[in-house]
N, C-alpha and C. Protein backbone atom coordinates (compact mmCIF):
# COMPACT_ATOMS: atom_id res chain seq x y z
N UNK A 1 -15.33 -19.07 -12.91
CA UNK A 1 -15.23 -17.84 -12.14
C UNK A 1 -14.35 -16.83 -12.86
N UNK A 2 -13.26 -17.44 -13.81
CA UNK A 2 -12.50 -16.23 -14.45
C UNK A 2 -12.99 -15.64 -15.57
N UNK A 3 -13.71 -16.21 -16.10
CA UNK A 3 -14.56 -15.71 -17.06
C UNK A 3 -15.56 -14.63 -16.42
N UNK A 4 -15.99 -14.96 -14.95
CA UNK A 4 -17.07 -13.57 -14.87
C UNK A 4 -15.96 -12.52 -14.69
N UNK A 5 -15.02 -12.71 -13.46
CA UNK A 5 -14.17 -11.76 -13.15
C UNK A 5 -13.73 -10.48 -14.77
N UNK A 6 -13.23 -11.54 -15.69
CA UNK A 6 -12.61 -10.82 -16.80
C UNK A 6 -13.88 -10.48 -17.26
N UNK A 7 -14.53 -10.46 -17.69
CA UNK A 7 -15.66 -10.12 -18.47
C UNK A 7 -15.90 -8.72 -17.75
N UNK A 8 -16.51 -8.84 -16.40
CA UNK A 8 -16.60 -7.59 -15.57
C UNK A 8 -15.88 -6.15 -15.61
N UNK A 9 -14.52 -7.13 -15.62
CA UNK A 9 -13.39 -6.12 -15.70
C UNK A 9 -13.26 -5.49 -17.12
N UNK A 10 -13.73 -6.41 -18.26
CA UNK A 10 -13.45 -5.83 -19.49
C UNK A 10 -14.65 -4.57 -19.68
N UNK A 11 -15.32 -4.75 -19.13
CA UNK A 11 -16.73 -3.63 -18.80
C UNK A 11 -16.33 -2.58 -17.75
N UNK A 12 -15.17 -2.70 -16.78
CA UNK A 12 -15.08 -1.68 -16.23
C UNK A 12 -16.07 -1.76 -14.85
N UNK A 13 -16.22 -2.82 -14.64
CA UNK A 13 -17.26 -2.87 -13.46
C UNK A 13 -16.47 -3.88 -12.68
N UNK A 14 -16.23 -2.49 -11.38
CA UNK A 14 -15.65 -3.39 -9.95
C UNK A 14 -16.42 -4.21 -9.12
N UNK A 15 -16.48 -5.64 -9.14
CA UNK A 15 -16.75 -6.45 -8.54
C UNK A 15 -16.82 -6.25 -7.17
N UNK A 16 -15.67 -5.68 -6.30
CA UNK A 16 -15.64 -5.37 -5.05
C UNK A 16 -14.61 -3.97 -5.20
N UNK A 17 -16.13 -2.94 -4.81
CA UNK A 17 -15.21 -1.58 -4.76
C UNK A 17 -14.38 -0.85 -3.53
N UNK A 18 -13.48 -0.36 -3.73
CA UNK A 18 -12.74 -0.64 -2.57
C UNK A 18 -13.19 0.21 -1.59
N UNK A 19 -14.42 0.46 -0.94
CA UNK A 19 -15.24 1.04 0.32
C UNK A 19 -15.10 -0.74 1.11
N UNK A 20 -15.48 -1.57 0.24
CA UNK A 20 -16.15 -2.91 0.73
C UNK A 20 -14.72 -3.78 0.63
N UNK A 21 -13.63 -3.39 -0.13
CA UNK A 21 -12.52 -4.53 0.40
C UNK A 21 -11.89 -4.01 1.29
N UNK A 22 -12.19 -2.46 1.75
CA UNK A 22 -11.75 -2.09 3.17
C UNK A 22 -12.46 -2.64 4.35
N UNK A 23 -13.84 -2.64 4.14
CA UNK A 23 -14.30 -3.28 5.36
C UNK A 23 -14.24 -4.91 5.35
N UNK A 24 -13.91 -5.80 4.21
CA UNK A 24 -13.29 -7.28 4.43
C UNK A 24 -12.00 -7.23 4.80
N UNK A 25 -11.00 -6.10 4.97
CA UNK A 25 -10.05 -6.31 5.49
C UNK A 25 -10.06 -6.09 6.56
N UNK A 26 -11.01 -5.30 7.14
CA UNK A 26 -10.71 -5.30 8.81
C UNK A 26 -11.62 -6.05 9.42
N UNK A 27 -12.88 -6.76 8.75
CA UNK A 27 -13.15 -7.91 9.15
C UNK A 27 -12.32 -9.28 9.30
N UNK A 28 -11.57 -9.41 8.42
CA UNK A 28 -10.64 -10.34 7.89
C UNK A 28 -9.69 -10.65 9.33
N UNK A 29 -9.00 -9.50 9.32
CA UNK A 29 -8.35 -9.23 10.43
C UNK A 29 -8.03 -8.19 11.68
N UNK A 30 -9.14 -8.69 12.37
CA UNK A 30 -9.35 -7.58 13.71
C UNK A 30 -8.24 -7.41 14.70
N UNK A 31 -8.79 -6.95 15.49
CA UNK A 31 -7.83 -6.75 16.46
C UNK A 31 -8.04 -8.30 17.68
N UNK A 32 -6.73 -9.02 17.75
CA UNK A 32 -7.15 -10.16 18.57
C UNK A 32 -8.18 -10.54 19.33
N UNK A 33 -8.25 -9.43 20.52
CA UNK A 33 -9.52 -9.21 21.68
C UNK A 33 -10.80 -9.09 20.39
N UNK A 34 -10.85 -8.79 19.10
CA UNK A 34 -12.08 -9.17 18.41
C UNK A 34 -12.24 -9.96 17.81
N UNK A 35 -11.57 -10.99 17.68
CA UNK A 35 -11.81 -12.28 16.92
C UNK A 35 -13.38 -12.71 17.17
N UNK A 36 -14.44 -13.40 16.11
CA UNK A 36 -15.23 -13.85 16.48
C UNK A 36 -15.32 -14.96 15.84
N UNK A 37 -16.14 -16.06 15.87
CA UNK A 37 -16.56 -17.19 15.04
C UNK A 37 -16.64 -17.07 13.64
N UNK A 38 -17.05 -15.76 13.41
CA UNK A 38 -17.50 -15.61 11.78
C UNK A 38 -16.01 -15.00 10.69
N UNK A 39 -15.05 -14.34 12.37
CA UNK A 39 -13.49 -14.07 11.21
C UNK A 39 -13.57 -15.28 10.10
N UNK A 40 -12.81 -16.49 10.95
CA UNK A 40 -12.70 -17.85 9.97
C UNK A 40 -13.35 -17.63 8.76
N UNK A 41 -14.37 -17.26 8.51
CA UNK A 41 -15.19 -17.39 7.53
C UNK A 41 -14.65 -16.44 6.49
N UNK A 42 -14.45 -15.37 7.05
CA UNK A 42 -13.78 -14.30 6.07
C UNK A 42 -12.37 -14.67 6.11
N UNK A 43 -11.48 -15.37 6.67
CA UNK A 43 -9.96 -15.85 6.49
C UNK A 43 -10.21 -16.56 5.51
N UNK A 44 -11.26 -17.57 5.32
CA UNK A 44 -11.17 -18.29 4.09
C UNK A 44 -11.36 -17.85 3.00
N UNK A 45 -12.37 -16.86 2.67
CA UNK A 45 -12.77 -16.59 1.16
C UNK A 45 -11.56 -15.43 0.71
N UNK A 46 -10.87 -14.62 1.88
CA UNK A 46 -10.36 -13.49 1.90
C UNK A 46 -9.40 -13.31 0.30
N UNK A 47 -8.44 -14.54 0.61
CA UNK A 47 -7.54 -14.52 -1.03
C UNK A 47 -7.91 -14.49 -1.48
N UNK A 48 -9.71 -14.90 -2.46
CA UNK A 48 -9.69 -15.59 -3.62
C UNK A 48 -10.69 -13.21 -3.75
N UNK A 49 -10.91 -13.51 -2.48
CA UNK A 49 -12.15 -11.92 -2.99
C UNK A 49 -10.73 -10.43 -2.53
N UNK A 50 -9.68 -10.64 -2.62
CA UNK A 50 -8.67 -9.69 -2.54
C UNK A 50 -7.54 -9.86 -3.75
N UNK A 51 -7.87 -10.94 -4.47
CA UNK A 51 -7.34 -11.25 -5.63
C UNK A 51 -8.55 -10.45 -6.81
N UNK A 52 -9.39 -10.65 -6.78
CA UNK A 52 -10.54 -9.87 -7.67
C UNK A 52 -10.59 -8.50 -7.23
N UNK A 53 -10.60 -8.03 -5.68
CA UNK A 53 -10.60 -6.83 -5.68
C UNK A 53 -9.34 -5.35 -6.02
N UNK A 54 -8.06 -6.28 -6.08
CA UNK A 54 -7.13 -5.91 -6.65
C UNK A 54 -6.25 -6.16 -8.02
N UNK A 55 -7.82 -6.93 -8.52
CA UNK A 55 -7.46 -7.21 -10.20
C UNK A 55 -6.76 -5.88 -11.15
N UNK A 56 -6.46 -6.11 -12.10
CA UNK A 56 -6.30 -4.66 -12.66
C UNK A 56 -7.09 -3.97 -13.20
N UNK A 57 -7.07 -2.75 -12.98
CA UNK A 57 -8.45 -1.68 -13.07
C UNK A 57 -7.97 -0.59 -13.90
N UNK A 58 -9.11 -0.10 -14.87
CA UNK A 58 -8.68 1.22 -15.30
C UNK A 58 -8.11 1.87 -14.70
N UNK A 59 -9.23 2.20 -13.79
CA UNK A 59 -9.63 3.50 -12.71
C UNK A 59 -8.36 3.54 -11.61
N UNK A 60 -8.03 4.29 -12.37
CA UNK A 60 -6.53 4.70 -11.05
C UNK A 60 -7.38 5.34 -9.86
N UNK A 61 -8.68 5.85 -10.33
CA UNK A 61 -9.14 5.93 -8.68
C UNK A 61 -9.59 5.16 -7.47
N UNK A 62 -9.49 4.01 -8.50
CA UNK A 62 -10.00 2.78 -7.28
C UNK A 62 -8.64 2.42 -6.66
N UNK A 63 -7.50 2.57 -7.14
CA UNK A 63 -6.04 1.79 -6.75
C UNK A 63 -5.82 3.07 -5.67
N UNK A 64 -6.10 4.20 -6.23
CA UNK A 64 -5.71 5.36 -5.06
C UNK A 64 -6.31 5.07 -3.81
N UNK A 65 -7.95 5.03 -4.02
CA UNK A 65 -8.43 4.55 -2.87
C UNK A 65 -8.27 3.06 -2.30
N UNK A 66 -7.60 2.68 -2.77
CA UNK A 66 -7.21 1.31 -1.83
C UNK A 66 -5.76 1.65 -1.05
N UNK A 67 -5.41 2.19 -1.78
CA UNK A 67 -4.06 2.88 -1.17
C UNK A 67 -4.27 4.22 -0.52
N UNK A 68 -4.80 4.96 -0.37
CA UNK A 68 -5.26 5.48 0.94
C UNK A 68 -5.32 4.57 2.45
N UNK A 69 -6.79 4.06 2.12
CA UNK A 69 -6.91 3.25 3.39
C UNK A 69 -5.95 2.09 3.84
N UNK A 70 -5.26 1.70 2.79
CA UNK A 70 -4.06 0.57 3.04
C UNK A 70 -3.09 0.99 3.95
N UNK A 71 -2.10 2.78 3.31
CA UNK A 71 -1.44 3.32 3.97
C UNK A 71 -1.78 3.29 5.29
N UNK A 72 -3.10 4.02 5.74
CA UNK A 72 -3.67 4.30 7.15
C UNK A 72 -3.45 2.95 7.95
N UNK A 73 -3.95 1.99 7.83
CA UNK A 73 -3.63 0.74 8.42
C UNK A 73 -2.71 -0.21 8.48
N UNK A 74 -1.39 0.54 7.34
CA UNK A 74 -0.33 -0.02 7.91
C UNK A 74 0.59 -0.01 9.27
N UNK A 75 0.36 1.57 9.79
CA UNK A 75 0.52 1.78 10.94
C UNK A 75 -0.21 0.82 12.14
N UNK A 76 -0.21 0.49 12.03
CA UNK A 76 -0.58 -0.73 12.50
C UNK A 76 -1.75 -0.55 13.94
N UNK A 77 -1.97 -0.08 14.45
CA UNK A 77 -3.01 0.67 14.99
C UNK A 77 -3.30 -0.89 16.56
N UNK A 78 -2.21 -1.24 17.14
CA UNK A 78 -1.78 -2.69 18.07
C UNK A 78 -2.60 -3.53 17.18
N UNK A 79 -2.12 -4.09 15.50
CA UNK A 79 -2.74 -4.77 15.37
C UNK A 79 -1.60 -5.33 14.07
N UNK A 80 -0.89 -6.17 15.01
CA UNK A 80 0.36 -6.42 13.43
C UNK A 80 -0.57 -6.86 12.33
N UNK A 81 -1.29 -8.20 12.45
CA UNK A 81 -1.40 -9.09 11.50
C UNK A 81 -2.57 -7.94 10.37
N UNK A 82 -3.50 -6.90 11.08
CA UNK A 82 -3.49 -5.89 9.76
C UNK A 82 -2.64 -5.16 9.37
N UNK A 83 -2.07 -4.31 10.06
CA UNK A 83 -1.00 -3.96 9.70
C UNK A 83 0.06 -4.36 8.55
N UNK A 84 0.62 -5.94 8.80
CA UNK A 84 1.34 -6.86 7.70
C UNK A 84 0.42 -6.50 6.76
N UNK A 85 -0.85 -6.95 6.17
CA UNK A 85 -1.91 -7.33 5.60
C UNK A 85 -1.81 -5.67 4.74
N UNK A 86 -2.19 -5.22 5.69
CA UNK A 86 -2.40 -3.56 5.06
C UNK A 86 -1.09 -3.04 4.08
N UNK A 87 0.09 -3.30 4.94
CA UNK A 87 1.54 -2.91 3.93
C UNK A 87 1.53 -3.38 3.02
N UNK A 88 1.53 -5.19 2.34
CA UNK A 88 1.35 -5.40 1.48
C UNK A 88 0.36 -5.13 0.55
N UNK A 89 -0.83 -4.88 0.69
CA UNK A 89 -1.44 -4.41 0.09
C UNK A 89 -0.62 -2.56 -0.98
N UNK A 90 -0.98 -2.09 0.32
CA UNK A 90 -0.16 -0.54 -0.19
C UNK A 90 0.92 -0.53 -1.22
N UNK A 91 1.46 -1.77 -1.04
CA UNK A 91 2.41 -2.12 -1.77
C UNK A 91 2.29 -2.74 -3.44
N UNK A 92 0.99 -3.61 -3.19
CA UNK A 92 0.97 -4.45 -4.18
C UNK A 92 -0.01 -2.92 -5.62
N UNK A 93 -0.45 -2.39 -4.75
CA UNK A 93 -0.80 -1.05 -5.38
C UNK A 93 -0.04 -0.11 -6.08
N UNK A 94 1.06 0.14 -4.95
CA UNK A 94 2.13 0.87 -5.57
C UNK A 94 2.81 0.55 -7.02
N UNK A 95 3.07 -0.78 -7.08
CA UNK A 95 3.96 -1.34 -8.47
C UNK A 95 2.45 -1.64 -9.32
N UNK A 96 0.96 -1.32 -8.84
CA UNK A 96 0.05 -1.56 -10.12
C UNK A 96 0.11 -0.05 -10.73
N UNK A 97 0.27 0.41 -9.97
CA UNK A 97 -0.35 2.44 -10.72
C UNK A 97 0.68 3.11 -9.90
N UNK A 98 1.86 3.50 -10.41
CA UNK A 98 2.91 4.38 -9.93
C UNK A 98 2.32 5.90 -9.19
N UNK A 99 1.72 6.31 -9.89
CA UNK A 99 0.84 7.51 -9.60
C UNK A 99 0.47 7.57 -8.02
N UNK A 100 0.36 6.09 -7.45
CA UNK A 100 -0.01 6.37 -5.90
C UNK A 100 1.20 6.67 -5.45
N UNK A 101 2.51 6.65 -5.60
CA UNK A 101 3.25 6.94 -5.03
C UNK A 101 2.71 8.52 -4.84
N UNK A 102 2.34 9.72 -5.95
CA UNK A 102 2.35 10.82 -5.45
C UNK A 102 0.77 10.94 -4.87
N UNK A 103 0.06 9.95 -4.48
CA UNK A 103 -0.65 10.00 -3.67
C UNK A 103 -0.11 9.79 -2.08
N UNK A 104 0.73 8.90 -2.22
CA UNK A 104 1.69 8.67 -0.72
C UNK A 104 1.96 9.91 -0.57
N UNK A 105 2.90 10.32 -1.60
CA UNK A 105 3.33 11.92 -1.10
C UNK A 105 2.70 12.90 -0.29
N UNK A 106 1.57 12.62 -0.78
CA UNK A 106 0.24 13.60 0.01
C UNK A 106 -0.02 13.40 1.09
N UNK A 107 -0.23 12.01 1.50
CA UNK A 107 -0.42 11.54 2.81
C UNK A 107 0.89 11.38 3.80
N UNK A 108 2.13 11.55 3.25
CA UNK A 108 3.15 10.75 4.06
C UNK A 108 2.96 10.87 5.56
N UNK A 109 3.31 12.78 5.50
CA UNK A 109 3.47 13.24 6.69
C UNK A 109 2.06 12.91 7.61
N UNK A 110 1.05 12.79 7.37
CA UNK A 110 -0.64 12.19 8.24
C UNK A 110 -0.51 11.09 8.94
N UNK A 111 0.05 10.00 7.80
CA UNK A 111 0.61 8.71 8.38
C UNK A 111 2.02 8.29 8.50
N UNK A 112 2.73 9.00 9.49
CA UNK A 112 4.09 8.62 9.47
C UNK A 112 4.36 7.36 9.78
N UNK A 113 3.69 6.66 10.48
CA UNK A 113 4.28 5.38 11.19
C UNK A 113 3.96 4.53 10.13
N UNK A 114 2.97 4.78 9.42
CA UNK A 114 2.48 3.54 8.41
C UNK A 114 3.63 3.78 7.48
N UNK A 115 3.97 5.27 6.79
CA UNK A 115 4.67 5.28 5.81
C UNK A 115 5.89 5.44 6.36
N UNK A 116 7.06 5.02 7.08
CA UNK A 116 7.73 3.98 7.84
C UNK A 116 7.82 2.82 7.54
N UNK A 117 6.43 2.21 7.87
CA UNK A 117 6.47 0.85 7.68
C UNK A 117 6.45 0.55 6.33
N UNK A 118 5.68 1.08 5.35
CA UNK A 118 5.93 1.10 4.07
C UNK A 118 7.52 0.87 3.63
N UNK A 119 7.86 1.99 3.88
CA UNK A 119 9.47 2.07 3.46
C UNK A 119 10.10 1.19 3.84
N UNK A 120 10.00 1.00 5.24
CA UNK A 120 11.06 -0.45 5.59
C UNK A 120 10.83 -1.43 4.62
N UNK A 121 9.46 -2.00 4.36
CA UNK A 121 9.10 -3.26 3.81
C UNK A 121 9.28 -2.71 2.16
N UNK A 122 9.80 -1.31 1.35
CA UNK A 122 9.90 -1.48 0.12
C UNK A 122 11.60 -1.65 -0.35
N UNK A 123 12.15 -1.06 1.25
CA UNK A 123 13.26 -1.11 1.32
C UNK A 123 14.37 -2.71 1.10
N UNK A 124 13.44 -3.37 2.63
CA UNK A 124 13.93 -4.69 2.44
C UNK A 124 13.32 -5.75 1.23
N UNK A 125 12.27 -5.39 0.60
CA UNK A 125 12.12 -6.05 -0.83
C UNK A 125 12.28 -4.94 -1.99
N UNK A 126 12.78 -4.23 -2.02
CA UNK A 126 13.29 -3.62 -3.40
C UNK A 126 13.47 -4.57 -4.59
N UNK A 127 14.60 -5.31 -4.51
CA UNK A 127 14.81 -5.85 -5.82
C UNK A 127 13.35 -6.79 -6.03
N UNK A 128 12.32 -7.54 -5.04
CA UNK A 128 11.12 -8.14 -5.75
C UNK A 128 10.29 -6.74 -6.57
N UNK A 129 9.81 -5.63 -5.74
CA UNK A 129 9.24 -4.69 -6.04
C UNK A 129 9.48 -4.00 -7.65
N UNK A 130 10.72 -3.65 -7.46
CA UNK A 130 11.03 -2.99 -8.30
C UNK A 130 11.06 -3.55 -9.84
N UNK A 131 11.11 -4.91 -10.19
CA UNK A 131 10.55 -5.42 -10.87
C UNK A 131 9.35 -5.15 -11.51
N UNK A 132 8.11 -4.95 -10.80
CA UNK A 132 7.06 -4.94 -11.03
C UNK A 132 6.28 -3.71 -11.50
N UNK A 133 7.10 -2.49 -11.40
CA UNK A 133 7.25 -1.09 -11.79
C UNK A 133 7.86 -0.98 -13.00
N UNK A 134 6.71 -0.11 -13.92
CA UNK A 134 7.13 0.22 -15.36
C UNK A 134 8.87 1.01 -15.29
N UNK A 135 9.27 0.68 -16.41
CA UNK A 135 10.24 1.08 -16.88
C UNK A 135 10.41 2.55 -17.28
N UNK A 136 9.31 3.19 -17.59
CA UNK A 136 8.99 3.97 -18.62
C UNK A 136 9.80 5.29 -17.73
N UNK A 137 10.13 5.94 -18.82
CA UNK A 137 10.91 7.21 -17.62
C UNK A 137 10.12 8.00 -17.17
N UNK A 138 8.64 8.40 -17.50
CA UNK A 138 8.45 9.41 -16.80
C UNK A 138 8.18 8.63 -15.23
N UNK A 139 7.20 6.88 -15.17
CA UNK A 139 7.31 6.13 -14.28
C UNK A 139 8.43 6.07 -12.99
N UNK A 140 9.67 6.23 -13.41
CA UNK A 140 10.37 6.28 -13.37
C UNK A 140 11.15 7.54 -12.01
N UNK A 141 10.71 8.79 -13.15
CA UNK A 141 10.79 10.21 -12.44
C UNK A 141 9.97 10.22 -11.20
N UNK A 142 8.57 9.53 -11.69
CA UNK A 142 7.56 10.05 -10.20
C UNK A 142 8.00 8.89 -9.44
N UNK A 143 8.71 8.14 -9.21
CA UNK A 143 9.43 7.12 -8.00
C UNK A 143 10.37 7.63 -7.77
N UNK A 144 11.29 8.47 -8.46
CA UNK A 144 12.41 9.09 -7.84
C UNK A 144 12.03 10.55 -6.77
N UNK A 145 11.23 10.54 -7.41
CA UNK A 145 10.53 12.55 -7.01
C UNK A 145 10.20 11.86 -5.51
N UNK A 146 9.31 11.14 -5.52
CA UNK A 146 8.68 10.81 -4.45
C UNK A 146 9.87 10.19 -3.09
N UNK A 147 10.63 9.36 -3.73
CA UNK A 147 11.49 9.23 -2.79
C UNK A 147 12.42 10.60 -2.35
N UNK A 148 12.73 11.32 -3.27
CA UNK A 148 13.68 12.53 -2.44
C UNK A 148 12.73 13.70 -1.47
N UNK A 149 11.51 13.15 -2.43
CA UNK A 149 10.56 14.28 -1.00
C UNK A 149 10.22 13.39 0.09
N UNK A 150 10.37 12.28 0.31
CA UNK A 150 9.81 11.34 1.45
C UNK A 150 11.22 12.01 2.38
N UNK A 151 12.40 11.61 1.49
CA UNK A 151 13.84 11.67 2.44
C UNK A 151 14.35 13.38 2.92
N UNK A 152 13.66 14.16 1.93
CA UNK A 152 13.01 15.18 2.79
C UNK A 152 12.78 15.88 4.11
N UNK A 153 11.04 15.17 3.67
CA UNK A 153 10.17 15.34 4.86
C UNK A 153 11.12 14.33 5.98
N UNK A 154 11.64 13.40 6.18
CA UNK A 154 12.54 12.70 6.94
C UNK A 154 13.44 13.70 7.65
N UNK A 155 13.89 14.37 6.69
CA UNK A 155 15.06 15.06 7.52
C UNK A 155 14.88 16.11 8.08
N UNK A 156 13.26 16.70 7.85
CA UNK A 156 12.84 18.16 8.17
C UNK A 156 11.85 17.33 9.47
N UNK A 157 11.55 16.28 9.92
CA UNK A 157 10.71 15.72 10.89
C UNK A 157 11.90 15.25 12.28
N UNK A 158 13.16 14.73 11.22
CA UNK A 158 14.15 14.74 12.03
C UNK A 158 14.79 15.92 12.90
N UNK A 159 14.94 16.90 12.57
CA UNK A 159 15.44 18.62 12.79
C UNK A 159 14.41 18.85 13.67
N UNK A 160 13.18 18.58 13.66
CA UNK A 160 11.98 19.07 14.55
C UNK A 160 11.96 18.52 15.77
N UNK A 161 12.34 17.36 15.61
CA UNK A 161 12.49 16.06 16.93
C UNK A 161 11.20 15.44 16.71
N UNK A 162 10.37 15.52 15.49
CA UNK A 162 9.37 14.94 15.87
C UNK A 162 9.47 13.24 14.78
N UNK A 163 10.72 12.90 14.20
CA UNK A 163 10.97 11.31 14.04
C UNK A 163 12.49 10.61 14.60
N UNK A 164 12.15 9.49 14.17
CA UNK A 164 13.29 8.98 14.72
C UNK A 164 14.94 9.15 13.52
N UNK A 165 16.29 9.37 13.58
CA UNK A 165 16.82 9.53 13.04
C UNK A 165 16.70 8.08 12.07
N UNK A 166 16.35 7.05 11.89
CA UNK A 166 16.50 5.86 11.14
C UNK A 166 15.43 6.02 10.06
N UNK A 167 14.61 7.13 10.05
CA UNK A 167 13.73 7.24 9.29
C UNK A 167 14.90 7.75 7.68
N UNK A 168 16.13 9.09 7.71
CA UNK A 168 16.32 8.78 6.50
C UNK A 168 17.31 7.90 6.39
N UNK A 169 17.85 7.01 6.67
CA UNK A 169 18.18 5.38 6.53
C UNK A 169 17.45 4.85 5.55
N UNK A 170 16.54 5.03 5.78
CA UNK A 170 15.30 3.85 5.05
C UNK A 170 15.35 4.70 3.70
N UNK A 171 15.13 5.94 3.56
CA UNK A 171 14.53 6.57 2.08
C UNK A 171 15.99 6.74 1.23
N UNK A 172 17.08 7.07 2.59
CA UNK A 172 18.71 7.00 1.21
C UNK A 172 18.57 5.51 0.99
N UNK A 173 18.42 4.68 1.19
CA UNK A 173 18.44 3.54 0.78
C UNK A 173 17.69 3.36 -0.13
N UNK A 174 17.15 3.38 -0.08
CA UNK A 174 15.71 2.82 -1.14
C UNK A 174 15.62 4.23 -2.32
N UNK A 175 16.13 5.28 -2.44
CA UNK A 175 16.71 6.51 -3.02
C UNK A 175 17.47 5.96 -3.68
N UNK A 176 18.79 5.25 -3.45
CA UNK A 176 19.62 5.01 -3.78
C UNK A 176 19.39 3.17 -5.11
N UNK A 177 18.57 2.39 -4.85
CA UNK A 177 18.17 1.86 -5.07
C UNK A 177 17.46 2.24 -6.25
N UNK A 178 16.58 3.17 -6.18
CA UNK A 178 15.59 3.61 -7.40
C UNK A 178 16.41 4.36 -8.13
N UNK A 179 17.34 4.60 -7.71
CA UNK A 179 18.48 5.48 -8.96
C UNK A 179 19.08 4.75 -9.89
């Protein structure tokens, strides 16, 4: 099987493009009241076809679009276990192609609650994360940029009344961290 995977990939051809590992993820994991007989089926194959679909890819447009729809469903929408599912993902994106961070940027304010949840969970694993993020300085710059405009928009959502004050908690931290 790793031989087709790599081979594929050395061709540039996504095995599972991410239109279709969005809809195995919310098959994967529905909302409780939708569980059916056939979830199981997709709980089982789910690792081995979310490991290929988040192989590494040229195409920073496929990582964007997985991180789009990841963000959206981290907010969790009464549905932790996508939600969990969805953050990590967003996440495991983030440290493949830095660049989504200024795709987050774009979206923050659309999805506040997800990108919240984001932050908490990059916050409380920083030191695994941050690891996994190039060194390189300009890499570097667009993780810093992105965090002082997240902590920002935090403090200009805060002033409005429309977040909670713990929101810049999370970005001086994790600000402070990426410095």
């Amino acid at each position: 099987m790793e031989f087709y995977i790599g081979d594929a990939l050395r061709h540039g051809v996504r095995l599972i493009p991410p239109c279709s590992f969005e809809m195995l993820v919310r098959l994967t994991f529905p909302a409780p009241s939708a569980r059916v007989e056939s979830t199981e089926r997709f709980e089982a194959i789910y690792p081995l076809l979310k490991e290929v679909a988040l192989a590494p890819d040229i195409s920073a447009n496929a990582l964007k679009h997985i991180f789009t729809f990841s963000s959206k469903l981290a907010g969790g929408q009464g549905n932790p276990a996508l939600a969990n599912e969805a953050t990590a993902i967003a996440i495991s994106v983030l440290t493949q192609n830095v660049d989504c961070f200024k795709q987050w940027d774009v979206l923050y304010k659309e999805n506040l609650e997800a990108s919240v949840a984001l932050l908490n969970k990059l916050v409380d694993e920083w030191k695994d994360h941050s690891l996994k993020l190039s060194s390189s300085s300009s890499d570097t710059l667009t993780v810093k940029h992105a965090m002082n405009s997240f902590r920002m928009k935090n403090e200009k959502a805060i002033t409005e009344g429309v977040a909670n004050p713990s929101l810049v908690l999370f970005t001086k931290k994790l600000t402070s961290r990426a410095n």
